[in-house]
N, C-alpha and C. Protein backbone atom coordinates (compact mmCIF):
# COMPACT_ATOMS: atom_id res chain seq x y z
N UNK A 1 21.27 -42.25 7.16
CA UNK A 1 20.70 -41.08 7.86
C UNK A 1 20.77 -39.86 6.95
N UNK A 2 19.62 -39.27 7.05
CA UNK A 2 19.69 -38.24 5.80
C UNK A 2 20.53 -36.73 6.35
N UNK A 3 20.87 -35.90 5.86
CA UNK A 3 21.83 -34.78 6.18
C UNK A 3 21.02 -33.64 5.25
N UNK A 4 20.99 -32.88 6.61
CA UNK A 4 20.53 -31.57 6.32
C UNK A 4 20.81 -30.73 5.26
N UNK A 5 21.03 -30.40 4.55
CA UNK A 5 21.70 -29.06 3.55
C UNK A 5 21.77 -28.14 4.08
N UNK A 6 23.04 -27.48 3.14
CA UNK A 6 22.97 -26.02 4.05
C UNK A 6 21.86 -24.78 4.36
N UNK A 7 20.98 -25.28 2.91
CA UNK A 7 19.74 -24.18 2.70
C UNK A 7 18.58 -24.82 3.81
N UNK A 8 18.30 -26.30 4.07
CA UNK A 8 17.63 -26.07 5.09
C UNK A 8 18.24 -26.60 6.68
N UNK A 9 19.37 -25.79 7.00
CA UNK A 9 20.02 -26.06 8.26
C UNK A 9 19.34 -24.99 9.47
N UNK A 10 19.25 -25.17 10.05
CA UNK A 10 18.89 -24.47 11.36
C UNK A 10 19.02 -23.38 11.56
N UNK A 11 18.40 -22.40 11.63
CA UNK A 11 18.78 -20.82 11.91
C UNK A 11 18.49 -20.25 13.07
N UNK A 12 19.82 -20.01 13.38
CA UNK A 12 19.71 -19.53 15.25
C UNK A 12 19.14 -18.62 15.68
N UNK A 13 18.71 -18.06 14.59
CA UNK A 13 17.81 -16.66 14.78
C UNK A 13 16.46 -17.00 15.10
N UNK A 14 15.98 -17.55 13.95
CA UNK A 14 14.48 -18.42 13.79
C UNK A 14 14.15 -19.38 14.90
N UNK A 15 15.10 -20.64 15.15
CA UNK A 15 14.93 -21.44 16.27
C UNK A 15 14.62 -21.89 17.15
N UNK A 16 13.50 -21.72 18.00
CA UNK A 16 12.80 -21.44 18.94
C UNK A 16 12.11 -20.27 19.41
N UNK A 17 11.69 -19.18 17.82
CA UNK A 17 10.82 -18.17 17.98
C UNK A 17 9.58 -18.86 18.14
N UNK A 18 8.47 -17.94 18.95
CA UNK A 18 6.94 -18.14 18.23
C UNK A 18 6.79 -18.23 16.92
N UNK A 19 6.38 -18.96 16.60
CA UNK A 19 5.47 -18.96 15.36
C UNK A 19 4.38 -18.33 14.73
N UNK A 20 3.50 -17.43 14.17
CA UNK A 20 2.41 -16.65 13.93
C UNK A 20 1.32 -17.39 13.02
N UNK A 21 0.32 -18.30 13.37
CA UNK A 21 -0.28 -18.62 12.05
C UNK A 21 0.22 -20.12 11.64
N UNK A 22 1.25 -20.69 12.75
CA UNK A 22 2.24 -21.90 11.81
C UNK A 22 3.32 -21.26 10.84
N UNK A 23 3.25 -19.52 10.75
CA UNK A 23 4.41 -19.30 9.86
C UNK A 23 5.62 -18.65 9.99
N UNK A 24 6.52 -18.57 9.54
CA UNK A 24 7.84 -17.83 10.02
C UNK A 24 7.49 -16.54 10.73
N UNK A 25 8.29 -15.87 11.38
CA UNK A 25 7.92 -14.59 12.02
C UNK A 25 8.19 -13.71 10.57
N UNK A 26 9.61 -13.84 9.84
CA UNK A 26 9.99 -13.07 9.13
C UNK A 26 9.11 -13.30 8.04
N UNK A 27 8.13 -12.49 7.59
CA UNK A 27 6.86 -12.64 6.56
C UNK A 27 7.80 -11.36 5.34
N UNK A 28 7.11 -11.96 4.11
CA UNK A 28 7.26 -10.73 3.04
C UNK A 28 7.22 -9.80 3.08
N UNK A 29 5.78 -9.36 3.94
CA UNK A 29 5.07 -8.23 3.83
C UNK A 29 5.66 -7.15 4.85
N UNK A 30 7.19 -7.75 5.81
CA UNK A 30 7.74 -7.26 6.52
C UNK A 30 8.43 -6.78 6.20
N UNK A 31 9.13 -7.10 5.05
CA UNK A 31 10.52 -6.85 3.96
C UNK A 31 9.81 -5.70 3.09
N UNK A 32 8.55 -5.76 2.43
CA UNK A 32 8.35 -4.75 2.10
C UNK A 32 7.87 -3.56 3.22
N UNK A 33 7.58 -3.30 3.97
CA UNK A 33 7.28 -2.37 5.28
C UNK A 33 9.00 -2.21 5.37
N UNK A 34 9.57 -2.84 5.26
CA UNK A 34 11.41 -2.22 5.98
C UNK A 34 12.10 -1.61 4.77
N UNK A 35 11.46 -1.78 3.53
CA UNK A 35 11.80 -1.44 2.66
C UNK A 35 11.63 0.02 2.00
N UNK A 36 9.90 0.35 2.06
CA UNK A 36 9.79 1.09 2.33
C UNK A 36 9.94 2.74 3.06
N UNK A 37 10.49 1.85 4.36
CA UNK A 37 10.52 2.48 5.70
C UNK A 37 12.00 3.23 5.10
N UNK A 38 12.56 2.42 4.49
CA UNK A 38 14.02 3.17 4.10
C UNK A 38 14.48 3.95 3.20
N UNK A 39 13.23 4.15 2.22
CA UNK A 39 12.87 4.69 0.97
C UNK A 39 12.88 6.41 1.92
N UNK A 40 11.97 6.43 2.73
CA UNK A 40 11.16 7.97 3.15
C UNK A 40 12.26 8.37 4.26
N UNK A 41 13.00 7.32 4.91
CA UNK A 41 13.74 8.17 6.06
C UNK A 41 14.54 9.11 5.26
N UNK A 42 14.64 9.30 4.15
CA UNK A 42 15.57 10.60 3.64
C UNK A 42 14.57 11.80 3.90
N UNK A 43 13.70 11.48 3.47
CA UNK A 43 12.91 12.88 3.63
C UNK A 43 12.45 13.08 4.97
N UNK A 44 12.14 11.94 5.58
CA UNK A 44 11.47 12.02 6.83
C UNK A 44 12.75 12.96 7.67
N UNK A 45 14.24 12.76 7.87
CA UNK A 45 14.96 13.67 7.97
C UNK A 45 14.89 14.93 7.72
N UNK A 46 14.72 15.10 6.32
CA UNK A 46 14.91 16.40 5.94
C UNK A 46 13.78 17.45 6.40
N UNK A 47 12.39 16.74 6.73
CA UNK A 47 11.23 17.59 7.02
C UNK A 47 11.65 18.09 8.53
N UNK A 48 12.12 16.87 9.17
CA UNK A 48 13.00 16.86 10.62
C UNK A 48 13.79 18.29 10.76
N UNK A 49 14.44 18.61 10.12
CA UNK A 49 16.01 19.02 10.02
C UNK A 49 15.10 20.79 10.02
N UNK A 50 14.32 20.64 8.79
CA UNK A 50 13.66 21.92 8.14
C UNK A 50 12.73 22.28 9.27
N UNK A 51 11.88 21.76 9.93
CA UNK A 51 10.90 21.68 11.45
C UNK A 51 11.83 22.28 12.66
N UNK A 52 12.82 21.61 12.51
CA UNK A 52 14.03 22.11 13.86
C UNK A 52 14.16 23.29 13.98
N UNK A 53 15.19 23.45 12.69
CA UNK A 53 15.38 25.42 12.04
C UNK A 53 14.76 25.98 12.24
N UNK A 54 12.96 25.94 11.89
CA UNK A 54 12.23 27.20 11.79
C UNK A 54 11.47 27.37 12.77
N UNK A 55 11.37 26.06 13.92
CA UNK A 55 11.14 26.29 15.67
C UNK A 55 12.07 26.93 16.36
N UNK A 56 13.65 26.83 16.11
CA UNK A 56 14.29 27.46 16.42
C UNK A 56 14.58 28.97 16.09
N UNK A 57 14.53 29.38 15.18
CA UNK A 57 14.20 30.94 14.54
C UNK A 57 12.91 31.10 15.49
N UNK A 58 11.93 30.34 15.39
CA UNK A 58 11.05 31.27 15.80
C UNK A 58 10.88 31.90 17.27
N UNK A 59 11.83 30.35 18.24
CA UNK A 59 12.30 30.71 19.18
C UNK A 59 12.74 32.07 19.45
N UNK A 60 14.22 32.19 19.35
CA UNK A 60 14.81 33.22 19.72
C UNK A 60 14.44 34.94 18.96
N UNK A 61 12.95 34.38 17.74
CA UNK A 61 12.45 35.75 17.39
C UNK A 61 11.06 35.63 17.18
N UNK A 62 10.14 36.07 18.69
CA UNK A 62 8.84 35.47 18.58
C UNK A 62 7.92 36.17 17.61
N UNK A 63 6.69 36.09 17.21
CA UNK A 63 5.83 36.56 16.12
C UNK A 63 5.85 37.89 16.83
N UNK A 64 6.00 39.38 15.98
CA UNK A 64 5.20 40.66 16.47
C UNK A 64 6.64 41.52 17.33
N UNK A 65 7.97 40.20 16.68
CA UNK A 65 9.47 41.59 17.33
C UNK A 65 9.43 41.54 18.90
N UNK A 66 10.59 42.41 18.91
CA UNK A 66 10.61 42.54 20.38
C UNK A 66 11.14 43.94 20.58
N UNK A 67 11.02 44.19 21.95
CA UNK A 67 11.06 45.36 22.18
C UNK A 67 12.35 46.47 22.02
N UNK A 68 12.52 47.02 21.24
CA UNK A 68 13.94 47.65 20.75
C UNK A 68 14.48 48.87 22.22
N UNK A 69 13.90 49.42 23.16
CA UNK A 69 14.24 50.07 24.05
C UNK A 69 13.45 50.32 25.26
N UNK A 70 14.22 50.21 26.47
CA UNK A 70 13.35 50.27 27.43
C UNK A 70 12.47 51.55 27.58
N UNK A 71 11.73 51.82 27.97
CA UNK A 71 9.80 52.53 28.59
C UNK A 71 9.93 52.18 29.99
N UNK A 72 10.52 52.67 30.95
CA UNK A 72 9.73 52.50 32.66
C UNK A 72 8.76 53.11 32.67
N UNK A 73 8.14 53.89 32.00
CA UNK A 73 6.72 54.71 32.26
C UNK A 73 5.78 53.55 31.87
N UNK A 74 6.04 52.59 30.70
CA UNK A 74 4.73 51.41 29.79
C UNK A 74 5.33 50.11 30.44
N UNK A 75 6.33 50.26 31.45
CA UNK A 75 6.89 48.81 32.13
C UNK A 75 7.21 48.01 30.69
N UNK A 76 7.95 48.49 30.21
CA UNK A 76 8.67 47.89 28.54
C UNK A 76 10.13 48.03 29.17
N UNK A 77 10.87 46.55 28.43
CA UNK A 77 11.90 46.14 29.03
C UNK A 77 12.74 45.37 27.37
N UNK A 78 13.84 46.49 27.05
CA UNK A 78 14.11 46.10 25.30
C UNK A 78 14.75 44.45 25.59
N UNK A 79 14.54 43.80 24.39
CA UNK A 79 14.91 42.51 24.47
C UNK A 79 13.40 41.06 24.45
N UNK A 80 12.74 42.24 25.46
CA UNK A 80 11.45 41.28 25.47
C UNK A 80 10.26 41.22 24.24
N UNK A 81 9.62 40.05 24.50
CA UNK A 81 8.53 39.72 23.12
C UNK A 81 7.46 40.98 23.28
N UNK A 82 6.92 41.80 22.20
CA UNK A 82 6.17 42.58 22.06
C UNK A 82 4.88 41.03 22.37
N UNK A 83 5.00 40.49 21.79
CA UNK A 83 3.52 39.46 21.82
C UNK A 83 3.36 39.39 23.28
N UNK A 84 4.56 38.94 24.17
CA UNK A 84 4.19 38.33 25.75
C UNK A 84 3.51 39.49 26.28
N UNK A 85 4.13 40.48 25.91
CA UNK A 85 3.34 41.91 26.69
C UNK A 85 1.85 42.21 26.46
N UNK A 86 1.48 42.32 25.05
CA UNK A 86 0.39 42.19 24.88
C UNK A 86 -0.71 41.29 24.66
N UNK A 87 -0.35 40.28 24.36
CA UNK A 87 -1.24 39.06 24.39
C UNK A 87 -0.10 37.79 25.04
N UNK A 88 -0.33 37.99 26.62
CA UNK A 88 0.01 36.89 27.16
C UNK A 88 -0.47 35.40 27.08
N UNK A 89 -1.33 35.21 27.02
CA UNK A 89 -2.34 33.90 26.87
C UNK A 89 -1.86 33.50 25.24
N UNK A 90 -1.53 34.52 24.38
CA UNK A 90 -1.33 33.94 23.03
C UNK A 90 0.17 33.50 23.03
N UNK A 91 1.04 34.29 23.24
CA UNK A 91 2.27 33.97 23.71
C UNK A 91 2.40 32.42 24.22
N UNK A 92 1.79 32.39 25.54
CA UNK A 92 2.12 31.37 26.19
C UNK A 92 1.90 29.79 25.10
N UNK A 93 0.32 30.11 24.74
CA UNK A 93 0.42 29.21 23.81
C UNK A 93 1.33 28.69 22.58
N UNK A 94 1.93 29.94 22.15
CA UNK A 94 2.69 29.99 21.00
C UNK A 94 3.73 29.12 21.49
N UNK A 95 4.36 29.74 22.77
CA UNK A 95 5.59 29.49 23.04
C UNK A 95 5.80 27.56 23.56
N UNK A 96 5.12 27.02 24.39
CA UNK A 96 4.93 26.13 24.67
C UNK A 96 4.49 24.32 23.39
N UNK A 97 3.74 25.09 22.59
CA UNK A 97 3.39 24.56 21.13
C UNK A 97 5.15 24.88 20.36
N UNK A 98 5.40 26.17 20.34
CA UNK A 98 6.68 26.06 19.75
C UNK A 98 8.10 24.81 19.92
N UNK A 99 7.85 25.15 21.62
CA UNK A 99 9.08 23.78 22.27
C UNK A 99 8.75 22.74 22.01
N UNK A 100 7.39 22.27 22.23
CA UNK A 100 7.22 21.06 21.85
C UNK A 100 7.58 20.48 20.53
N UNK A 101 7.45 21.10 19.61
CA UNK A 101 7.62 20.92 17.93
C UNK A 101 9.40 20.95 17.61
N UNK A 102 10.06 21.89 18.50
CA UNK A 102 11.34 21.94 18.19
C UNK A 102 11.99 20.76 18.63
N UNK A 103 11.48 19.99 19.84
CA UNK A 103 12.00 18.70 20.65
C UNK A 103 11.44 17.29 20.20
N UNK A 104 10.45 17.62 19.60
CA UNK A 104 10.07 16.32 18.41
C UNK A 104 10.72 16.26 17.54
N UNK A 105 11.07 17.60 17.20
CA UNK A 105 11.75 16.63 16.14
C UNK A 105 13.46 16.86 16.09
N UNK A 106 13.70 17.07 17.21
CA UNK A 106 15.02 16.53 17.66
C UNK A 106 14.96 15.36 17.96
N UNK A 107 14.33 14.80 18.60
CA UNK A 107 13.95 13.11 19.01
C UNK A 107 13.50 12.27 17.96
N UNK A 108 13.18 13.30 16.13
CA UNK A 108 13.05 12.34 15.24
C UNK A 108 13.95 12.34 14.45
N UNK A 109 14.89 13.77 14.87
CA UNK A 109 16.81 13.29 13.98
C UNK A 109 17.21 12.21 14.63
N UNK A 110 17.35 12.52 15.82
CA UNK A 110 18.22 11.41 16.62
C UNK A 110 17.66 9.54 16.18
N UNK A 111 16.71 9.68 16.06
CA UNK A 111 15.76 8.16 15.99
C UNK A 111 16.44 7.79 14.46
N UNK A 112 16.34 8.86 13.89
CA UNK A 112 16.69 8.77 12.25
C UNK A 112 17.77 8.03 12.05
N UNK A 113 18.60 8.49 12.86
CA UNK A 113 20.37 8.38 12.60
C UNK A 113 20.15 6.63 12.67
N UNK A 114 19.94 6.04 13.47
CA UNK A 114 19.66 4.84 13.24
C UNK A 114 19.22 4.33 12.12
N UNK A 115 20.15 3.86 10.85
CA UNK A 115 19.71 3.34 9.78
C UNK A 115 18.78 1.92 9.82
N UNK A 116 19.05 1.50 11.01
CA UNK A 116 18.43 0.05 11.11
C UNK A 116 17.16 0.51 12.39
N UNK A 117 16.53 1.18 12.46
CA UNK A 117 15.61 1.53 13.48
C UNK A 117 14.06 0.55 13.14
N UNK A 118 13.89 0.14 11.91
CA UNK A 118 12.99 -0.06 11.22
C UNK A 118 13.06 -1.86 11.98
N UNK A 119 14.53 -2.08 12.42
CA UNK A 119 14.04 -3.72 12.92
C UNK A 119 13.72 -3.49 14.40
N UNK A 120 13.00 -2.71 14.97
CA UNK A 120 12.50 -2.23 16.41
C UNK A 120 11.31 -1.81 16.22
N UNK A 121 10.45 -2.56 16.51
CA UNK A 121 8.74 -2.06 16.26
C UNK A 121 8.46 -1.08 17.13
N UNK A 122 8.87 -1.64 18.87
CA UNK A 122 9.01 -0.44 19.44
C UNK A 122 9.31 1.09 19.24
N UNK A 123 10.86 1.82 18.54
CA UNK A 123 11.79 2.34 17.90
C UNK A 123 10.26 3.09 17.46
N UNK A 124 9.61 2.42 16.07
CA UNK A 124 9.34 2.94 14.84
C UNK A 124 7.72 3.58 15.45
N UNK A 125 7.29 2.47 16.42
CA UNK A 125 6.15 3.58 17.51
C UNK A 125 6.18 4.58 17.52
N UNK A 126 7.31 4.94 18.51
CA UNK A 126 7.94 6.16 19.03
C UNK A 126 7.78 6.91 18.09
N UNK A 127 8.78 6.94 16.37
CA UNK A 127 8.75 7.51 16.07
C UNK A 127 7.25 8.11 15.38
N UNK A 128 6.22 6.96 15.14
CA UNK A 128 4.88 7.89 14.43
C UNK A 128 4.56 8.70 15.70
N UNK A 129 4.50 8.72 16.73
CA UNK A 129 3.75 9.20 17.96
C UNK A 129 4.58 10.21 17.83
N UNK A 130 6.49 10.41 17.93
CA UNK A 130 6.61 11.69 17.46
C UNK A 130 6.05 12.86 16.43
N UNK A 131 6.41 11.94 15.37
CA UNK A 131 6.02 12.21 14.29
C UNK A 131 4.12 13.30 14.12
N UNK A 132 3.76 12.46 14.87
CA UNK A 132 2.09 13.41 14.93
C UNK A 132 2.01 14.43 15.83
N UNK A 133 3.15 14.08 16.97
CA UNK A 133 2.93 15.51 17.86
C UNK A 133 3.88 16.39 17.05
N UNK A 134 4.79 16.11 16.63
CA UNK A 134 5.50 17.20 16.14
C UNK A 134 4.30 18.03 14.51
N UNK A 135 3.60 17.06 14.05
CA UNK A 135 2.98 18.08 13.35
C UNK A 135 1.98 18.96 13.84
N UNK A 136 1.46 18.48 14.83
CA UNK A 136 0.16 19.16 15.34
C UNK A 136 0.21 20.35 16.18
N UNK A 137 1.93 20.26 16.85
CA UNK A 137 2.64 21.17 18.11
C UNK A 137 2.72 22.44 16.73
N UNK A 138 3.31 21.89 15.92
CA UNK A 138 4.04 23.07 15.14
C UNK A 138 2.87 23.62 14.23
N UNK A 139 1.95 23.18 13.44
CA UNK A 139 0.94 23.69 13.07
C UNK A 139 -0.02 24.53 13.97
N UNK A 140 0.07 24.10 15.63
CA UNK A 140 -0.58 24.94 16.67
C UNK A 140 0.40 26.33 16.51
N UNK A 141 1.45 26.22 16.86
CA UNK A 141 2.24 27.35 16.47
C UNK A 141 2.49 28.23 15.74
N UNK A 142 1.99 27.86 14.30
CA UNK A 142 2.21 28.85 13.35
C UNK A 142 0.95 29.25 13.36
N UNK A 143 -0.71 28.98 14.15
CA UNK A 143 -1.37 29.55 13.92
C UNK A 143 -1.80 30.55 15.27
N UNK A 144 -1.36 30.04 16.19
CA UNK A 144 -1.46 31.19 16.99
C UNK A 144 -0.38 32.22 17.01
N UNK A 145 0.94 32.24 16.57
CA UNK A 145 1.89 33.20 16.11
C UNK A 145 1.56 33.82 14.86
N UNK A 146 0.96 33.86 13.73
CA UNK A 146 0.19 34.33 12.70
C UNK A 146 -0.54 34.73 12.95
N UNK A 147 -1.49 34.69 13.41
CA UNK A 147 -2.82 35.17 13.52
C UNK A 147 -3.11 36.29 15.07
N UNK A 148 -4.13 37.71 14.24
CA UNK A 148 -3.70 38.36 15.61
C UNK A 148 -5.85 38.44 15.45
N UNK A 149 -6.85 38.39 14.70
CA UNK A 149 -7.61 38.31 14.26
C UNK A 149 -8.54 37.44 15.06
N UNK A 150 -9.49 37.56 16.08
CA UNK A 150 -10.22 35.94 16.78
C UNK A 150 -10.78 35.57 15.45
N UNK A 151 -11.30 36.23 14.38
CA UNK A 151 -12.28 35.28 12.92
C UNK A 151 -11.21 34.61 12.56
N UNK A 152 -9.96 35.04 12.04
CA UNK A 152 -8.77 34.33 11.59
C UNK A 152 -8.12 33.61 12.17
N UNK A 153 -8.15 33.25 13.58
CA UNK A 153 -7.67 32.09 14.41
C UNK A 153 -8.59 31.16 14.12
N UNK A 154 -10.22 31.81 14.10
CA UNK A 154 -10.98 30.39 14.04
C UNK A 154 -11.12 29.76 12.77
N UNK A 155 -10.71 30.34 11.70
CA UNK A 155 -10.87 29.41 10.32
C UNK A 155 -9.43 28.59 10.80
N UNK A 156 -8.53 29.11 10.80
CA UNK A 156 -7.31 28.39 10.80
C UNK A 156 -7.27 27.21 12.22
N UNK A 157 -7.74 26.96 13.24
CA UNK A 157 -7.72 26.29 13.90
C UNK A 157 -8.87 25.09 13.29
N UNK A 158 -9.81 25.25 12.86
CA UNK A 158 -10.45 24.70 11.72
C UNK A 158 -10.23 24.06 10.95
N UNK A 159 -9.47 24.49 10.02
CA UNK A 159 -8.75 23.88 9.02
C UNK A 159 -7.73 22.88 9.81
N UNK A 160 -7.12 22.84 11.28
CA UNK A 160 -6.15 22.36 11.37
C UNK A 160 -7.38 21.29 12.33
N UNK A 161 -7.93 21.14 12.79
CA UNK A 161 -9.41 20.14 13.21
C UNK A 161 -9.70 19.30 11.42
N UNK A 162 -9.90 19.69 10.62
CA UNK A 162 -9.82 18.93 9.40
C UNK A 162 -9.07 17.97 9.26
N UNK A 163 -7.65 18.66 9.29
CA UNK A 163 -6.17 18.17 8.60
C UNK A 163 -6.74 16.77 9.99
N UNK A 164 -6.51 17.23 11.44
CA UNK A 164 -6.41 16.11 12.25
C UNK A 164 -7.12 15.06 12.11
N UNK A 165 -8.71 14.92 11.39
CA UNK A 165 -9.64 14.16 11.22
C UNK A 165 -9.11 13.44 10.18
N UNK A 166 -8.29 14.14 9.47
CA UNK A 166 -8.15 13.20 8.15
C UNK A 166 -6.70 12.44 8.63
N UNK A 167 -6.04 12.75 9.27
CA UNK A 167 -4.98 11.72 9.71
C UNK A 167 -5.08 10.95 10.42
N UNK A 168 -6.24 11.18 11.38
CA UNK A 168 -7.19 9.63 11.94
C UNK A 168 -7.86 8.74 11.45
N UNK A 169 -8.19 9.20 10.24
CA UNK A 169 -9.31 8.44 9.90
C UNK A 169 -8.37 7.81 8.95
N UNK A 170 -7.24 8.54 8.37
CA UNK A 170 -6.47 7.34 6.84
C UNK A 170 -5.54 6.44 7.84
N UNK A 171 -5.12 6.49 9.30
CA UNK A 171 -4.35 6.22 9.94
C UNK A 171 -5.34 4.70 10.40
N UNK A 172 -6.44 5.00 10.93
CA UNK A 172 -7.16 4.17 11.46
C UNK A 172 -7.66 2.83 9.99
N UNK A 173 -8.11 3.54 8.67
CA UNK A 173 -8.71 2.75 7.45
C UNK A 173 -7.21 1.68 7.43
N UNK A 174 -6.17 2.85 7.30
CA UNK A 174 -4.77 1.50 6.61
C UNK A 174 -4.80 0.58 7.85
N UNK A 175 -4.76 0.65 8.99
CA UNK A 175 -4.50 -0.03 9.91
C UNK A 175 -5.79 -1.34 9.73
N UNK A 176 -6.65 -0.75 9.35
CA UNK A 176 -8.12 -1.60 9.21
C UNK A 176 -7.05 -2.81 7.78
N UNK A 177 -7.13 -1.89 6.86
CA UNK A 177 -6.83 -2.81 5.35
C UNK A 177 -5.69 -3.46 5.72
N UNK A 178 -4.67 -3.15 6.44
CA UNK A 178 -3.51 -3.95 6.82
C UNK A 178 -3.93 -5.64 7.67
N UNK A 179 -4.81 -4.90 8.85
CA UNK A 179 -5.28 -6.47 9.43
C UNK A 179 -5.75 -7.57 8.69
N UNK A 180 -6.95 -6.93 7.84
CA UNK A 180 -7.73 -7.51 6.65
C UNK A 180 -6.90 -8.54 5.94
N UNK A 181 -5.36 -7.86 5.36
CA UNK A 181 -4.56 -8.53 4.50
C UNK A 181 -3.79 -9.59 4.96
N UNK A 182 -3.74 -9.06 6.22
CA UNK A 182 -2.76 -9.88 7.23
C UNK A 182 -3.30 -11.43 7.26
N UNK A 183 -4.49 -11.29 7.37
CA UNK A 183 -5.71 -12.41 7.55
C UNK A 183 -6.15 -13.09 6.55
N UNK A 184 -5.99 -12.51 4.93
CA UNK A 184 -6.54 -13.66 4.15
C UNK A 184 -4.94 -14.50 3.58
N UNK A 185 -5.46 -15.48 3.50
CA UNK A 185 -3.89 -16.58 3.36
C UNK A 185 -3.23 -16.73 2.17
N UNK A 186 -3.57 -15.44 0.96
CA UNK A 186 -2.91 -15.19 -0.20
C UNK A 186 -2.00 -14.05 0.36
N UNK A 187 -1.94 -13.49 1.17
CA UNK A 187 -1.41 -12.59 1.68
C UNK A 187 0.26 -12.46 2.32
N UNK A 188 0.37 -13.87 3.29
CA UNK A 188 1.31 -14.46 3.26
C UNK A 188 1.84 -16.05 2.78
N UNK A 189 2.43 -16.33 1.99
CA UNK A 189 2.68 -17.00 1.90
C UNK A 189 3.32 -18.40 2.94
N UNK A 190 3.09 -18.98 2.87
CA UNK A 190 3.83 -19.78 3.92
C UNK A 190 5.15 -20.48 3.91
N UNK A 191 6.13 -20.50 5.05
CA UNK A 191 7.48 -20.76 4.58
C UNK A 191 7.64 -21.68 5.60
N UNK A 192 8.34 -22.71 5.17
CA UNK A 192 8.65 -23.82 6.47
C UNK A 192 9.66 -23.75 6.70
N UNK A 193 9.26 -23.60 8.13
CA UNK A 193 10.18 -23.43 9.47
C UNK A 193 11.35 -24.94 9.84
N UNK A 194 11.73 -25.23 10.69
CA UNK A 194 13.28 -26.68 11.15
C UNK A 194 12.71 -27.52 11.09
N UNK A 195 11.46 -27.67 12.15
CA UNK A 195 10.83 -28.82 12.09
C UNK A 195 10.57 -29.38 10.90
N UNK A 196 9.63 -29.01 9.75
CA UNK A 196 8.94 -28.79 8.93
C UNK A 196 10.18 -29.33 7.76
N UNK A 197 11.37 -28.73 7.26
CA UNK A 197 12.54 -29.34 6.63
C UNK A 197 12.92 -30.44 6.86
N UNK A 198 13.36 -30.80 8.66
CA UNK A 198 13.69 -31.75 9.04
C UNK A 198 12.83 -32.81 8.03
N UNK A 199 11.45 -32.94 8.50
CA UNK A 199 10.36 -33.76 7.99
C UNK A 199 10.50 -34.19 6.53
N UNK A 200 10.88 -33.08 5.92
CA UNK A 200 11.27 -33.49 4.20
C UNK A 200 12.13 -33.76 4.32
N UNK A 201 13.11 -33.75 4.78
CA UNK A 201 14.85 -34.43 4.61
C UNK A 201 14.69 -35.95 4.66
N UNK A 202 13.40 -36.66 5.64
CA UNK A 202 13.23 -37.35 5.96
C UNK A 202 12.81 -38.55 5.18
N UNK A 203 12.28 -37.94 4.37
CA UNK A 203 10.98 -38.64 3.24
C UNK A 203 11.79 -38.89 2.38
């Protein structure tokens, strides 16, 4: 009776997974994606960390100061945003775009800290879906807190309609070239699974 080796003995992990294709779940092209993935979480942090700070500054000091002494004659109340008073509607926007950007990317430190987040497909979702609101919240923010100008809101909201087109469209192409690769059979190699060993042990 022939005897297994240790290199092709049974792996309790592998063992009664689906199969993809006839091939292992654990593919190459996964090892490089986790590999990767572990390369950028340093920075992906640090953009995190730097995003937090300057939502938070901007928090507690909104664009345009605040009011240094009370006015009951102009209903001015010191402490409060010069912006909320005079441009409420811009404010509101600012302020709301602001929270959002400061709480993304608190939810993309926290995700971070997980050095192994990258074996949770779920996990790594989350984090691009953070990841895009937190740029789009906070780029809304710095342009309606900058800008006091309606011509100069509209180039800059513009430019940020660009930036968004182009992160759909390289988001949507890789996702295209990824399937593509996934699909031609130089792509993955094939690795045999228990059954498949068993069968050569056999011969």
């Amino acid at each position: 009776m022939a005897q297994i080796s240790p290199a092709n003995a049974p792996n309790p992990e592998t063992e009664g997974a689906p199969l993809q294709n006839g091939l292992n779940p654990t593919t190459p092209r996964d090892s490089d994606d986790q590999e990767f993935f572990k390369e950028i979480r340093g920075g992906l942090m640090i953009v995190a960390i730097l995003a937090a700070g300057s939502t938070y500054q901007a928090g507690l000091n909104p664009p345009g100061g605040i009011w240094q002494e009370d006015d009951p004659d102009r209903d001015i109340v010191a402490g409060m945003s010069i912006l909320h008073d005079r441009y409420f509607n811009r404010y509101q926007t600012f302020f709301y775009c602001n929270a959002i950007s400061f709480l993304s990317s608190l939810v993309i430190i926290i995700l971070l800290m997980n050095k192994n987040i990258y074996r949770d497909r779920k996990s790594v979702k989350v984090l691009e879906i953070t990841l895009v609101l937190d740029l789009f919240s906070f780029m809304a923010a710095y342009a309606v807190g900058s800008c006091r100008l309606v011509t100069t809101s509209i180039y800059i909201f513009l430019l940020m309609g660009g930036v968004f087109a182009y992160v759909i469209s390289f988001a949507r192409h890789y996702s295209f070239l990824q399937h593509i690769a996934e699909m031609m059979p130089c792509s993955r190699p094939p690795t045999l699974n228990t059954e498949q060993h068993r069968e050569l042990d056999h011969v």
